[in-house]
PDB file of N, CA and C in Angstrom:
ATOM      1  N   UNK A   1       0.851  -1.173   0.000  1.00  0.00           N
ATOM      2  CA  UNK A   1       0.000   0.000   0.000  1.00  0.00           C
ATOM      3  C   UNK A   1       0.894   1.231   0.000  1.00  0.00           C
ATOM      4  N   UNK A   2       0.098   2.584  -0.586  1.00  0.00           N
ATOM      5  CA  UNK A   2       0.998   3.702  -0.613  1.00  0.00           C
ATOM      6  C   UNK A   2       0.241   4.554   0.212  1.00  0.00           C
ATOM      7  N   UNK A   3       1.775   5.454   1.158  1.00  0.00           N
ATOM      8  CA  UNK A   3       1.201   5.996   2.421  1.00  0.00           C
ATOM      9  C   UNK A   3       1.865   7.709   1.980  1.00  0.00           C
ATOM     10  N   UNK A   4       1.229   8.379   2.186  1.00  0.00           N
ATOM     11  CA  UNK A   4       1.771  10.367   2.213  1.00  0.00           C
ATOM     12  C   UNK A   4       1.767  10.523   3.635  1.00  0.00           C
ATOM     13  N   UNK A   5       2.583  11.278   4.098  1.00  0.00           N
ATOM     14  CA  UNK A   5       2.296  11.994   5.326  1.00  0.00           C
ATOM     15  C   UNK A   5       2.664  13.396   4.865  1.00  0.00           C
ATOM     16  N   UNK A   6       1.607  14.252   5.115  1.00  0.00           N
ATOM     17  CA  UNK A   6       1.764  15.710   4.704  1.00  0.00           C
ATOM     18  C   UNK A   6       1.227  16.714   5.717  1.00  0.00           C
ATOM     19  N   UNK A   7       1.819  17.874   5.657  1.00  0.00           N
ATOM     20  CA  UNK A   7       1.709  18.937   7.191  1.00  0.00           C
ATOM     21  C   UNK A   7       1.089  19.765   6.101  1.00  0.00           C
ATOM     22  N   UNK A   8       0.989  21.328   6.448  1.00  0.00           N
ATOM     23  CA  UNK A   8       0.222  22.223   5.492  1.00  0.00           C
ATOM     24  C   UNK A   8       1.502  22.562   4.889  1.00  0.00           C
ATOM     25  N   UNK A   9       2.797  22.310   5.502  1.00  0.00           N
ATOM     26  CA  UNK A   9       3.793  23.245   4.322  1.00  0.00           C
ATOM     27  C   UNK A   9       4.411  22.176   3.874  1.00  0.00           C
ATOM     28  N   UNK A  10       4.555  20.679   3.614  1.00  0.00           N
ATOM     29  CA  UNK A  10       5.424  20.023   2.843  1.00  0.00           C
ATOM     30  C   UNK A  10       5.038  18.489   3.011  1.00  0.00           C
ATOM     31  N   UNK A  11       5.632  17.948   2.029  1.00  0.00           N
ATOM     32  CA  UNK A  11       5.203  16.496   2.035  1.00  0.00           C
ATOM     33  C   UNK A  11       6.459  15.846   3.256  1.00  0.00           C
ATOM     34  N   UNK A  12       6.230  15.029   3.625  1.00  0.00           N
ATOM     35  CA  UNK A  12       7.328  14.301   4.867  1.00  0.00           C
ATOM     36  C   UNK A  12       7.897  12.960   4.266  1.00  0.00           C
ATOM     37  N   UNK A  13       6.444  12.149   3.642  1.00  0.00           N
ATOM     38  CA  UNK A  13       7.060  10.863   3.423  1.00  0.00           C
ATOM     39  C   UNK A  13       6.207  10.451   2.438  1.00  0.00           C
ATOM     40  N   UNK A  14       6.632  10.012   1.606  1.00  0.00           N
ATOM     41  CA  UNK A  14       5.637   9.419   0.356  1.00  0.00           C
ATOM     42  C   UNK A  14       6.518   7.986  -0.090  1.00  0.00           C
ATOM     43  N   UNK A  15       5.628   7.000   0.003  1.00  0.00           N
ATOM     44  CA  UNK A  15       6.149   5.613  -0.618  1.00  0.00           C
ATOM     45  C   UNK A  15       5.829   4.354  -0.271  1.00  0.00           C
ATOM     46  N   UNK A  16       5.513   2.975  -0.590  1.00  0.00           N
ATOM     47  CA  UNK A  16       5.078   1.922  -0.121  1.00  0.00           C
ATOM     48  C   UNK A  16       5.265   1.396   0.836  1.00  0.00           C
ATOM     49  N   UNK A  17       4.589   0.673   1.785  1.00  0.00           N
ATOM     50  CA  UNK A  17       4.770   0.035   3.586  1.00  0.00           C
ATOM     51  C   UNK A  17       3.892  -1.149   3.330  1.00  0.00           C
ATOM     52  N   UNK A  18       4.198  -1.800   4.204  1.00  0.00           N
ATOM     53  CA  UNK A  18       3.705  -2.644   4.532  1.00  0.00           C
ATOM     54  C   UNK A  18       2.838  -2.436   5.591  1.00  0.00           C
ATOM     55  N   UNK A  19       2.889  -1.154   7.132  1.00  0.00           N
ATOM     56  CA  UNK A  19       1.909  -1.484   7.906  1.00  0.00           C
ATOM     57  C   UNK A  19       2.501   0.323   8.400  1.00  0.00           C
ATOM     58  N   UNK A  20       1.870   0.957   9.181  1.00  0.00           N
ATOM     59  CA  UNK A  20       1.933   2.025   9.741  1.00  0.00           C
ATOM     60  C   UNK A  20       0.911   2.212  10.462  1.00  0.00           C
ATOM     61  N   UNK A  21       1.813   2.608  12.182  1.00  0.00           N
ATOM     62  CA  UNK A  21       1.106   2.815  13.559  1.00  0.00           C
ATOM     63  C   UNK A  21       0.789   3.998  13.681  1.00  0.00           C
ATOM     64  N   UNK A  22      -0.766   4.400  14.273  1.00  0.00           N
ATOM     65  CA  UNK A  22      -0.523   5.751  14.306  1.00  0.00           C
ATOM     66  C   UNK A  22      -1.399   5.859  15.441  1.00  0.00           C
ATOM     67  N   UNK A  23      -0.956   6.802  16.110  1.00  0.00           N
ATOM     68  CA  UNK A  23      -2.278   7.515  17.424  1.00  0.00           C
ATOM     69  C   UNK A  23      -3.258   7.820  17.556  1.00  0.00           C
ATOM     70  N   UNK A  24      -4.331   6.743  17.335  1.00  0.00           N
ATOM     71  CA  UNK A  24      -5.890   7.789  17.541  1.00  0.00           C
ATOM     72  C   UNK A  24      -6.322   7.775  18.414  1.00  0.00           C
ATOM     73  N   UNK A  25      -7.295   8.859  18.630  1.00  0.00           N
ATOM     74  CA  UNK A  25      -7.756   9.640  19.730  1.00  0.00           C
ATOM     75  C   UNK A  25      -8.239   8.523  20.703  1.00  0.00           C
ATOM     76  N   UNK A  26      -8.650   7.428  20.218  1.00  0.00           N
ATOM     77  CA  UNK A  26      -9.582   6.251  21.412  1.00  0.00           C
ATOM     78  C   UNK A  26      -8.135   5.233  21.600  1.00  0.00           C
ATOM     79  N   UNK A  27      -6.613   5.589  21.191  1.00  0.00           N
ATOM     80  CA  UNK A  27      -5.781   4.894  21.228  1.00  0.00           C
ATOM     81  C   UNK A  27      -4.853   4.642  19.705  1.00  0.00           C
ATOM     82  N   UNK A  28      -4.098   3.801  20.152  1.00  0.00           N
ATOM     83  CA  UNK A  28      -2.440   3.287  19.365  1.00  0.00           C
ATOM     84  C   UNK A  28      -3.379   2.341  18.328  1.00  0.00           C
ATOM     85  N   UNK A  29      -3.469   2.519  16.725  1.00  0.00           N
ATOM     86  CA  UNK A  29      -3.697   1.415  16.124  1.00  0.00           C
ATOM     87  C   UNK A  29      -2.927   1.236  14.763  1.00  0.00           C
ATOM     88  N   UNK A  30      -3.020  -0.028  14.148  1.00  0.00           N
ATOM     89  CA  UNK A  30      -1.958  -0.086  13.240  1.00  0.00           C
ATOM     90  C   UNK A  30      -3.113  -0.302  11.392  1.00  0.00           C
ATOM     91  N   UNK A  31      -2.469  -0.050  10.610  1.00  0.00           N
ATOM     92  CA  UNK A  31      -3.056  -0.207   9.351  1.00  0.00           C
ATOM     93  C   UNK A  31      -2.271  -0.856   8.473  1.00  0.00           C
ATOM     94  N   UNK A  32      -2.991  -1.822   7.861  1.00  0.00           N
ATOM     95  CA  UNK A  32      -2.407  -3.291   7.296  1.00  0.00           C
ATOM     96  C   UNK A  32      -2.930  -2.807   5.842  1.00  0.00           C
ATOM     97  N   UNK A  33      -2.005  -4.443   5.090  1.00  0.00           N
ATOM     98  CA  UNK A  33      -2.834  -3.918   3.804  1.00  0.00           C
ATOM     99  C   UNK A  33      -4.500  -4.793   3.798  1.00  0.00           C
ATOM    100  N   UNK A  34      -5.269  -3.769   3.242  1.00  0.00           N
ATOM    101  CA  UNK A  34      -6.828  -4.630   2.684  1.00  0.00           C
ATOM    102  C   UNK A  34      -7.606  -4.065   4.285  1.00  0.00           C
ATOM    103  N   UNK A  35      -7.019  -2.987   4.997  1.00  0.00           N
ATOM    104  CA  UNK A  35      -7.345  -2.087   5.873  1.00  0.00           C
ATOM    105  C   UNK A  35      -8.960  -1.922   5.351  1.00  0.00           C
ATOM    106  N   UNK A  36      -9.983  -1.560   6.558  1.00  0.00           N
ATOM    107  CA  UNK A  36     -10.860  -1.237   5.939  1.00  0.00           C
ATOM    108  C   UNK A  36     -11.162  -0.058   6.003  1.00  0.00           C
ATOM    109  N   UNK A  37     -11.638   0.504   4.517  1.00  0.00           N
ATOM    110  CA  UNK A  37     -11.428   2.392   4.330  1.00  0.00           C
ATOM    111  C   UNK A  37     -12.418   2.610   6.072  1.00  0.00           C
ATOM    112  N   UNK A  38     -11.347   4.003   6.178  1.00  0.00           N
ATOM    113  CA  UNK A  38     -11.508   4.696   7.592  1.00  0.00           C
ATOM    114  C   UNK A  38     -11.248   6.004   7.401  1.00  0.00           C
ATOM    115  N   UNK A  39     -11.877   6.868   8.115  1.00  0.00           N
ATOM    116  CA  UNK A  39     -11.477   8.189   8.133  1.00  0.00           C
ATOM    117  C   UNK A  39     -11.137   8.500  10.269  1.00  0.00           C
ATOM    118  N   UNK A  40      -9.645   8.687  10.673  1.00  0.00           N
ATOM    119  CA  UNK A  40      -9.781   8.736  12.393  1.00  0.00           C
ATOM    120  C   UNK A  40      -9.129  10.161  12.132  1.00  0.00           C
ATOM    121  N   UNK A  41      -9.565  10.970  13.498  1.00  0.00           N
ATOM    122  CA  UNK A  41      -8.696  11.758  13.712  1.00  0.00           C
ATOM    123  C   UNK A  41      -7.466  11.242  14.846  1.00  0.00           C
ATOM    124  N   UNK A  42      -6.548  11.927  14.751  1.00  0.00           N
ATOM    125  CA  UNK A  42      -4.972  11.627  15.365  1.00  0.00           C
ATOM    126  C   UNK A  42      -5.183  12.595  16.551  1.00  0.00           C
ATOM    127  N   UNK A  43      -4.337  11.690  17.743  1.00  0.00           N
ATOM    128  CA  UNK A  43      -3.910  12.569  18.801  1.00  0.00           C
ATOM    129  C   UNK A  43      -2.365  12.884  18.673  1.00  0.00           C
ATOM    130  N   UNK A  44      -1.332  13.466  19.098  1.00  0.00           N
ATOM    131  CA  UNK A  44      -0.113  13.678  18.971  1.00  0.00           C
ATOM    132  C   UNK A  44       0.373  12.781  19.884  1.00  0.00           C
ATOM    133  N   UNK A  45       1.213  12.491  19.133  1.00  0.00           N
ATOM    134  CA  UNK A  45       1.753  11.037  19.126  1.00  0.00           C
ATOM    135  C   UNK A  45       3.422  10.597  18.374  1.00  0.00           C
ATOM    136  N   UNK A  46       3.164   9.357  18.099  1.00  0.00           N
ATOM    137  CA  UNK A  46       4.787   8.616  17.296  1.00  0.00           C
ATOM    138  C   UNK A  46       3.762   7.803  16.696  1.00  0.00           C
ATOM    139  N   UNK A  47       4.339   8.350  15.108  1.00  0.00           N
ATOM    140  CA  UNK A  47       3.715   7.135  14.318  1.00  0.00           C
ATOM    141  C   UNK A  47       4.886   6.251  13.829  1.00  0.00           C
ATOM    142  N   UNK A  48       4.687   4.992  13.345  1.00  0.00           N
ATOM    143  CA  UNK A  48       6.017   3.882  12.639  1.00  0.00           C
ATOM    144  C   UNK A  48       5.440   3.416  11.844  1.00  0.00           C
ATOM    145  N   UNK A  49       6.744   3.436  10.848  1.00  0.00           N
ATOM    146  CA  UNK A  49       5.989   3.021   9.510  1.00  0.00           C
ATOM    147  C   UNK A  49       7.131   1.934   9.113  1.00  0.00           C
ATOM    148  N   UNK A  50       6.521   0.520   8.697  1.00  0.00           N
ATOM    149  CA  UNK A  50       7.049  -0.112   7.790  1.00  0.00           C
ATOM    150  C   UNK A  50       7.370  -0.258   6.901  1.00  0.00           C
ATOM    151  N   UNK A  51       8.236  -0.416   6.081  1.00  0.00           N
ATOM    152  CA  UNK A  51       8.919  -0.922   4.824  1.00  0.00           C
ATOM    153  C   UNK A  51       8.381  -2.468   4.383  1.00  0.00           C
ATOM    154  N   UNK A  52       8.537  -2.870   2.960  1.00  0.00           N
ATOM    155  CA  UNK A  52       8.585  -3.988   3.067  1.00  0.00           C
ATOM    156  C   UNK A  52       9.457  -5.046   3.380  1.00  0.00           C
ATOM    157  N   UNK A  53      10.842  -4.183   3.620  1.00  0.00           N
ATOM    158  CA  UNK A  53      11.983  -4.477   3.885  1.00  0.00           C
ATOM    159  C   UNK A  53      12.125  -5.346   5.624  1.00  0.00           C
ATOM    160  N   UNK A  54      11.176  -4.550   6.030  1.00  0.00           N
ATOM    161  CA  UNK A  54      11.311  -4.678   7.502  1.00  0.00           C
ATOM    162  C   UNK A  54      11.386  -3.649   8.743  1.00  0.00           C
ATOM    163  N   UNK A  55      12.130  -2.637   7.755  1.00  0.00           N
ATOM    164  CA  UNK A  55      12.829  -1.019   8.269  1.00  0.00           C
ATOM    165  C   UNK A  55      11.773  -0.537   8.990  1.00  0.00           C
ATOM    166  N   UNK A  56      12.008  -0.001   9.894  1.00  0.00           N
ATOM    167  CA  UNK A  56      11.051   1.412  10.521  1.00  0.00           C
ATOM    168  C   UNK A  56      11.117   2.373  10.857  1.00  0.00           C
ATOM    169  N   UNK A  57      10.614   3.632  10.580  1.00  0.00           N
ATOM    170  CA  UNK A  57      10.908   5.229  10.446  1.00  0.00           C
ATOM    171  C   UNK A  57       9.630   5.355  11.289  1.00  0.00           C
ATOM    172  N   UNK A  58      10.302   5.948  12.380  1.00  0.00           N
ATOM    173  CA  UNK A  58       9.350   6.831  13.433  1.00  0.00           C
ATOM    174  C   UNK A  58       9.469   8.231  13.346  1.00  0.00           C
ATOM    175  N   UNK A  59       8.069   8.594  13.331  1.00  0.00           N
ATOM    176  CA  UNK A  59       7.848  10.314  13.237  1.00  0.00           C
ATOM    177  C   UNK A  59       7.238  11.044  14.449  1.00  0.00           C
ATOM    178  N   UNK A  60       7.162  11.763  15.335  1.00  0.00           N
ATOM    179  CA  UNK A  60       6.623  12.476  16.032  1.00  0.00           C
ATOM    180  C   UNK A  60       5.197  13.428  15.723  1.00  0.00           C
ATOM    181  N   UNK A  61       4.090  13.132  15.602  1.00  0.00           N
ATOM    182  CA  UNK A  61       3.405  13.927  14.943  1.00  0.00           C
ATOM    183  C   UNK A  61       2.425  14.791  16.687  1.00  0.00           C
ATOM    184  N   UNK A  62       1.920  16.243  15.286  1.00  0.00           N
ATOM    185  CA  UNK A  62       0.946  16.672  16.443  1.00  0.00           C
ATOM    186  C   UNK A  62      -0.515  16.484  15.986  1.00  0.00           C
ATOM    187  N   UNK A  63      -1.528  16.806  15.902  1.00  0.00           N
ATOM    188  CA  UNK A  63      -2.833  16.519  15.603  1.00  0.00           C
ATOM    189  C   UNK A  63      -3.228  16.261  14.417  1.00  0.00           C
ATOM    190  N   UNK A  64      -4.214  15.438  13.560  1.00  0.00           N
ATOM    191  CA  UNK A  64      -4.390  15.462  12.466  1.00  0.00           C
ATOM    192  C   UNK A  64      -5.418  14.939  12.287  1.00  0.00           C
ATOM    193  N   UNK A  65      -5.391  13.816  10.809  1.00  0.00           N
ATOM    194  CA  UNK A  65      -6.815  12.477  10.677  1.00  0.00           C
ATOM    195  C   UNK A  65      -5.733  11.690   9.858  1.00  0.00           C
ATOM    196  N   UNK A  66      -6.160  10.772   9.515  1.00  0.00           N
ATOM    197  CA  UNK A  66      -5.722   9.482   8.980  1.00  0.00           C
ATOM    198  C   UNK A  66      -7.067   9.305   7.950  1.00  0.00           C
ATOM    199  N   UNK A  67      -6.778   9.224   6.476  1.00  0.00           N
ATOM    200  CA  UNK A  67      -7.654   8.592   5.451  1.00  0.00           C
ATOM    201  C   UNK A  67      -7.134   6.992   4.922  1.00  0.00           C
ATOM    202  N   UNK A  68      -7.895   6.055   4.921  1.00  0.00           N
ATOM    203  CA  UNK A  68      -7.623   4.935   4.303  1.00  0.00           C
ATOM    204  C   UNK A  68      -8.402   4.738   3.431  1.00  0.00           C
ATOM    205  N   UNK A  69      -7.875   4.486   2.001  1.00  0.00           N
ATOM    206  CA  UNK A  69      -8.807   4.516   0.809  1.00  0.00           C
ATOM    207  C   UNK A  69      -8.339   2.911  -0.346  1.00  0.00           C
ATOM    208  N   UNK A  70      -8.870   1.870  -0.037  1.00  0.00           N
ATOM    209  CA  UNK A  70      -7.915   1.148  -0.968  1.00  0.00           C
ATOM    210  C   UNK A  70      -6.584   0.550  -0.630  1.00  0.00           C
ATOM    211  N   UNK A  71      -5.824   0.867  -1.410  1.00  0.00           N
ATOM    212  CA  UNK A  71      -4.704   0.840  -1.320  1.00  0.00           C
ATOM    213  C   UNK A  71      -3.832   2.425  -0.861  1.00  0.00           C
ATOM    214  N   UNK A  72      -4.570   3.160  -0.440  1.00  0.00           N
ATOM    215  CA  UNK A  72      -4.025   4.272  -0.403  1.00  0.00           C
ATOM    216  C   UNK A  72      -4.347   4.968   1.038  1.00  0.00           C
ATOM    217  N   UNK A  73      -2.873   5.534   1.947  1.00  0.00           N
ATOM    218  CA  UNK A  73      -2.937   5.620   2.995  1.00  0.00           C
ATOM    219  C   UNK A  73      -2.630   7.527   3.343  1.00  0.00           C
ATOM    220  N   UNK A  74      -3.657   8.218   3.896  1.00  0.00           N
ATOM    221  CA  UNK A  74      -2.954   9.227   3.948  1.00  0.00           C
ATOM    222  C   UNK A  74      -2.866  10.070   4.796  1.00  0.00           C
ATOM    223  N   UNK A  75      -1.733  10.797   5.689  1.00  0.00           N
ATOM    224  CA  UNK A  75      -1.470  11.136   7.464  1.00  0.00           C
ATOM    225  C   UNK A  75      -1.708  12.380   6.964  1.00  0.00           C
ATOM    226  N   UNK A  76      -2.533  13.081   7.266  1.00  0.00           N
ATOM    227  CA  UNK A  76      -2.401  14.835   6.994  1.00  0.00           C
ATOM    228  C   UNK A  76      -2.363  15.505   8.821  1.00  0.00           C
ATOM    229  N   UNK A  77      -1.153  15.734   8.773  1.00  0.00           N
ATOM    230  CA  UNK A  77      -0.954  16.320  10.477  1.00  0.00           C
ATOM    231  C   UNK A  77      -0.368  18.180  10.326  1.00  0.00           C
ATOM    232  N   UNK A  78      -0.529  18.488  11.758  1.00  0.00           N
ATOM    233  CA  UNK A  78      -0.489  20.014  11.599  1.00  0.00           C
ATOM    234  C   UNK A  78       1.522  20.084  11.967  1.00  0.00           C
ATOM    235  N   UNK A  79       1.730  19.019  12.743  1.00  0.00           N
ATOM    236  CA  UNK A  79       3.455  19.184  12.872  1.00  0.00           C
ATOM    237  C   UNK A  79       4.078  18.181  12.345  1.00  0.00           C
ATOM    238  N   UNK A  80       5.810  17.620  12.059  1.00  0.00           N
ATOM    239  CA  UNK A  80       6.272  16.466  12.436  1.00  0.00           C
ATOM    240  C   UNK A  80       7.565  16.550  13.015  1.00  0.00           C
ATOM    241  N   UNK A  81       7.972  15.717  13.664  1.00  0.00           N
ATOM    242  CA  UNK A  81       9.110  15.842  14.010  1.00  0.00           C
ATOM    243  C   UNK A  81      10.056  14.868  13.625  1.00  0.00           C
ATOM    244  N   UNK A  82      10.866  14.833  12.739  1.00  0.00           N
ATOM    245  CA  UNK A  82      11.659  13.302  12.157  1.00  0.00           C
ATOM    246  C   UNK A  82      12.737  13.000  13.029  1.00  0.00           C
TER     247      UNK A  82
END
């Protein structure tokens, strides 16, 4: 699946994963592939994102939502911190 994470001034991360954790407001949950489309809002948090490799890149985020569409994953937050 392909994931964006974007703030209002720049894109952060754009490219395929296998799974990415992120903070919502009722708690910590993770998104797989064949996810079922969701729209959450985010609390500020650490999101991790998988590779298919295995790799994981943790980000610091502050408030946002999370769209799941398909195959298509997308973090729109107001901060990040890499």
């Amino acid at each position: 699946m392909n994931l964006v994470v974007l703030t209002p001034s720049r894109q952060i991360f754009e490219g395929e994963i296998t799974s990415v954790k992120v903070p919502g407001i009722s708690g910590q949950f993770e998104i797989l592939k064949g996810h079922a489309p969701i729209v959450s809002a985010l609390e500020q948090g650490v999101i991790t994102v998988r590779d298919a490799v295995g790799s994981s890149q943790t980000y610091g985020i502050t408030k946002g939502f999370v769209e799941v569409l398909g195959k298509e994953v997308a973090l729109l937050v107001q901060e990040v911190e890499v």
